[in-house]
C-alpha atoms as a PDB file:
ATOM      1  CA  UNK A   1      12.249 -69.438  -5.146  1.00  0.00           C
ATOM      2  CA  UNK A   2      10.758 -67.130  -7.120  1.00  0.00           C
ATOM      3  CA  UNK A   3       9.215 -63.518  -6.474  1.00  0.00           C
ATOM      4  CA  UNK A   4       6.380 -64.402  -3.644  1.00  0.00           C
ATOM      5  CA  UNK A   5       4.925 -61.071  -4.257  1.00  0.00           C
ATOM      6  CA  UNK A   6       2.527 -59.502  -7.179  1.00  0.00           C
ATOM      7  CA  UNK A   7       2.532 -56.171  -6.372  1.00  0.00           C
ATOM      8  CA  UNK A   8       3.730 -53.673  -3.581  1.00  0.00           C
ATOM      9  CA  UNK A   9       2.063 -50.267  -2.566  1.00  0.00           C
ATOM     10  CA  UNK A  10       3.789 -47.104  -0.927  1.00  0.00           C
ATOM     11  CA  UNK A  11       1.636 -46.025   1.951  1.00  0.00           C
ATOM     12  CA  UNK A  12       2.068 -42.638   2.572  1.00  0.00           C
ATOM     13  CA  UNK A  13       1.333 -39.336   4.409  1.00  0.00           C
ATOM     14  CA  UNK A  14       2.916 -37.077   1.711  1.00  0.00           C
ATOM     15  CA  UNK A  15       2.596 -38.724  -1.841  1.00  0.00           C
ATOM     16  CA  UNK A  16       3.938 -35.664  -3.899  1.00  0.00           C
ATOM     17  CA  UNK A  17       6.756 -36.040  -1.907  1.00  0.00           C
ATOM     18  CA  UNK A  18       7.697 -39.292  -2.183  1.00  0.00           C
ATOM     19  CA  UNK A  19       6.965 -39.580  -5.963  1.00  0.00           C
ATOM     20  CA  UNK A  20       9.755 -36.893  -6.539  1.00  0.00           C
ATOM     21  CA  UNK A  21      11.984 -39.062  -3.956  1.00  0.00           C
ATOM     22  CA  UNK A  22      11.783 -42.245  -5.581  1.00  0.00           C
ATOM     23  CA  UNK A  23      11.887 -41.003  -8.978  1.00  0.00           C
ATOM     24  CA  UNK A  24      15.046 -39.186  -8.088  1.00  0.00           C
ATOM     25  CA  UNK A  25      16.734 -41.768  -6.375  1.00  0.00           C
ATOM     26  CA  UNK A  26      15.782 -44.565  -9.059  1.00  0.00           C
ATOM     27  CA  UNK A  27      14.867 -42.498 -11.937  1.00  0.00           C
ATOM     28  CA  UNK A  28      11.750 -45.133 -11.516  1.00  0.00           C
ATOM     29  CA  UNK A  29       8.817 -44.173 -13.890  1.00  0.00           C
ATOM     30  CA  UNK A  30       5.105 -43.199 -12.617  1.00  0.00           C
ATOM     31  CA  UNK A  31       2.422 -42.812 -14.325  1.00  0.00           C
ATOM     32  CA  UNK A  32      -1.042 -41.541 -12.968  1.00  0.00           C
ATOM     33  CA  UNK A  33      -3.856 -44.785 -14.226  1.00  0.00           C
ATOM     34  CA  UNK A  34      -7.402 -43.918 -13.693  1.00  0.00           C
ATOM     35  CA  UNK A  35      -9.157 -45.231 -10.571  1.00  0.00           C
ATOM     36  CA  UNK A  36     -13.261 -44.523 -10.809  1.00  0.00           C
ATOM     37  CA  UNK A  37     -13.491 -40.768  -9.974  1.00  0.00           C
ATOM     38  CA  UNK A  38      -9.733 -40.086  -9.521  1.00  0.00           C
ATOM     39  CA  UNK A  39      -6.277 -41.629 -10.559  1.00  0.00           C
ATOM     40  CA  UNK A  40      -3.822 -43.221  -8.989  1.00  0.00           C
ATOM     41  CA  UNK A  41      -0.107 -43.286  -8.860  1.00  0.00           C
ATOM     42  CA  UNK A  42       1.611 -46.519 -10.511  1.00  0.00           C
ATOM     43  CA  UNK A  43       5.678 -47.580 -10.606  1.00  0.00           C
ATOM     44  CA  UNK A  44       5.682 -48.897 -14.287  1.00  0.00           C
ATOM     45  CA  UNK A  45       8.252 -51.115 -15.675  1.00  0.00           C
ATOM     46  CA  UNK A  46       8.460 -52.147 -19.401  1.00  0.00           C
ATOM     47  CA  UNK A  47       6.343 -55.387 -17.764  1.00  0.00           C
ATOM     48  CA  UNK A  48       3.462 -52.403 -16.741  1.00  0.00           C
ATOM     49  CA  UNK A  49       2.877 -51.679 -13.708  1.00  0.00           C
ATOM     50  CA  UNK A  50       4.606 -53.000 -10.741  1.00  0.00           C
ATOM     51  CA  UNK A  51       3.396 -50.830  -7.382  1.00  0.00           C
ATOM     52  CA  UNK A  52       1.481 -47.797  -6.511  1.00  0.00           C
ATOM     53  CA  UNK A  53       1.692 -44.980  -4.027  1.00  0.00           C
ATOM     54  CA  UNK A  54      -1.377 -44.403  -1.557  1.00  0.00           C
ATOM     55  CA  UNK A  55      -2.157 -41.631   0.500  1.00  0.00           C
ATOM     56  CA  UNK A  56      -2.789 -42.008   4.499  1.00  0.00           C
ATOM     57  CA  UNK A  57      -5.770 -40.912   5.324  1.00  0.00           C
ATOM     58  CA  UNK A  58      -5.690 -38.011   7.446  1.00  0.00           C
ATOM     59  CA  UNK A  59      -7.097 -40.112  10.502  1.00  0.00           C
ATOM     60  CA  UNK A  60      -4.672 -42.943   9.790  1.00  0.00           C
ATOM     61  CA  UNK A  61      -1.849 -42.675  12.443  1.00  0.00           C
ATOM     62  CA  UNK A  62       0.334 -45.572  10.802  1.00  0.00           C
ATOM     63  CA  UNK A  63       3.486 -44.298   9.811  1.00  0.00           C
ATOM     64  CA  UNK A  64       4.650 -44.298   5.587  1.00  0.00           C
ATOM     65  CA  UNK A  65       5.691 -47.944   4.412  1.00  0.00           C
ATOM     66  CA  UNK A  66       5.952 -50.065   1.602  1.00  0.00           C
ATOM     67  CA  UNK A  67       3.317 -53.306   1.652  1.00  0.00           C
ATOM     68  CA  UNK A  68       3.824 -56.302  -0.272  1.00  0.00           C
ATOM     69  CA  UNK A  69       1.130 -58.348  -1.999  1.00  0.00           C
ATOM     70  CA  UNK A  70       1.145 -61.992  -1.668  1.00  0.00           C
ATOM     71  CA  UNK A  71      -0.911 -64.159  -3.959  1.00  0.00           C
ATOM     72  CA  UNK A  72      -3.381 -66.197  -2.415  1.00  0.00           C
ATOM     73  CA  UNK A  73      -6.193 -68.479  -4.376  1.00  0.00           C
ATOM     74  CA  UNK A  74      -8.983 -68.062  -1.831  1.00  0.00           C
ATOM     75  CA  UNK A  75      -8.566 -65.006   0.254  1.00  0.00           C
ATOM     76  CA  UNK A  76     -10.841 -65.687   2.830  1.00  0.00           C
ATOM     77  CA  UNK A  77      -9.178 -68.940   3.465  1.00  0.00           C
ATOM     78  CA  UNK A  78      -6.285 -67.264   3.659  1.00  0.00           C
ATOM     79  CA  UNK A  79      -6.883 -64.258   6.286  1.00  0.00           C
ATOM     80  CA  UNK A  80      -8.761 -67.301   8.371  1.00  0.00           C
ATOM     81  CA  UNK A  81      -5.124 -69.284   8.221  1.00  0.00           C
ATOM     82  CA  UNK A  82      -3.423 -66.372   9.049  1.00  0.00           C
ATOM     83  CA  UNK A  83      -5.433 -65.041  12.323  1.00  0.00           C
ATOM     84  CA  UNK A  84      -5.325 -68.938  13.161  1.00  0.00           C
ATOM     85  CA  UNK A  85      -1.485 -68.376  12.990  1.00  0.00           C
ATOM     86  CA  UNK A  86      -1.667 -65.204  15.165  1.00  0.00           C
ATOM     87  CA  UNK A  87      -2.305 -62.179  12.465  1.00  0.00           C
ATOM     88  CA  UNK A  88      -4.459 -59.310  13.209  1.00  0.00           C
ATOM     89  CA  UNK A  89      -6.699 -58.031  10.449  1.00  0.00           C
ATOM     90  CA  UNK A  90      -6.184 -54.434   9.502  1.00  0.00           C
ATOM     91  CA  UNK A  91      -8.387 -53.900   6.774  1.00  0.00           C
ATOM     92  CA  UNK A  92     -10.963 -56.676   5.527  1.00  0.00           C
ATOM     93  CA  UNK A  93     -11.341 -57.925   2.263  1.00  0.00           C
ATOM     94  CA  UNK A  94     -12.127 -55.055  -0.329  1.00  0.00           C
ATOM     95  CA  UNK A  95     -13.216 -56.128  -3.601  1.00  0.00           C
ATOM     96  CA  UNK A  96     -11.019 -54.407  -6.722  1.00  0.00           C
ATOM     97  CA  UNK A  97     -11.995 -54.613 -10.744  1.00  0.00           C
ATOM     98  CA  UNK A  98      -8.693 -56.552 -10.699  1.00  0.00           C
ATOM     99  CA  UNK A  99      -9.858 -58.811  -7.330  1.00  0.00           C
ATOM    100  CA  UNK A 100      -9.784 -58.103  -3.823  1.00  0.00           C
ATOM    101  CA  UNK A 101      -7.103 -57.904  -1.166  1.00  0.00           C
ATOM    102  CA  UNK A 102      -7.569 -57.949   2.507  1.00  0.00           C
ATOM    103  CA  UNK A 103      -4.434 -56.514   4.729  1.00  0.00           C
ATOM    104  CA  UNK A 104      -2.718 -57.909   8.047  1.00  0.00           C
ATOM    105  CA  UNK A 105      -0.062 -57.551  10.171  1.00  0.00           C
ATOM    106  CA  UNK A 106       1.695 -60.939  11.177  1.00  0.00           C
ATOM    107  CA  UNK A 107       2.316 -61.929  14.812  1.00  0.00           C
ATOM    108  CA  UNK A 108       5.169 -59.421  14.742  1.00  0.00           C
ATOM    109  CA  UNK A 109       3.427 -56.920  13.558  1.00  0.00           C
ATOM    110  CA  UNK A 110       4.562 -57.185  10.114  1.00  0.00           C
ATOM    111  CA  UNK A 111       1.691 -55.861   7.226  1.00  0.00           C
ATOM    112  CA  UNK A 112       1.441 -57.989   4.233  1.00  0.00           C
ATOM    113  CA  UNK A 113      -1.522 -57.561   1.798  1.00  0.00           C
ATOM    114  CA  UNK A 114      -3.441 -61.167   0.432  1.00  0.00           C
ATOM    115  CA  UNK A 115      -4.492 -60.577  -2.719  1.00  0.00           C
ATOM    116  CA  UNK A 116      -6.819 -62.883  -4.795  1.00  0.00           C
ATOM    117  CA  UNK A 117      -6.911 -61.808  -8.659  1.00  0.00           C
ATOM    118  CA  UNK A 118      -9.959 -62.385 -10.152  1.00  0.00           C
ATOM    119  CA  UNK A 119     -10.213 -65.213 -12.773  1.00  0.00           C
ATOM    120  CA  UNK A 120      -9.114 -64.712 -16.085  1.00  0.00           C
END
């Protein structure tokens, strides 16, 4: 099987921080892309970019992780399959230039993005 994911995105409380971890640890290389008013953190490969880093809120008590991005054709299918299959929404669908995602955690409590590019 190949790669399930597209994409993966550092949550964090302390971004500075963990950009000068990972990029010490890996020697991984991040560039800052522009987001609408602001930028935003990306892990670039020679393939472009491959994850970003997000800053918590400062009202978000979840603690720093990494979330994966799954690729899903219809998203809202898919976040109706998945709270048929026991998975709690955590943030509804958002709609991106690049698509939309929608974020759960799986009866385990698990948090997986479901991400729906938009069509080519």
């Amino acid at each position: 099987m190949s790669n399930p994911f597209v994409f993966l995105d550092l949550r964090t409380s302390d971004a500075a921080r963990s950009r000068r971890f990972y990029t010490e640890l890996f020697d991984w290389t991040i560039v800052d892309v522009p987001a609408g008013q602001t930028t935003m953190p990306m892990f670039t490969g020679a393939d472009g970019p491959w994850g970003g880093l997000t800053a918590l809120a400062a009202d978000d008590d979840r603690r720093a992780q990494w979330i994966p991005y799954a690729p899903v054709a219809n998203l809202d299918a898919a976040v109706a399959r998945a709270t048929q299959l026991g998975a709690t929404v955590v943030r509804a669908r958002v709609e991106l230039p690049q698509g939309a995602v929608a974020v759960i955690d799986d009866p385990t409590g698990a948090t997986l993005a479901l991400w729906e590019a938009k069509p080519a």
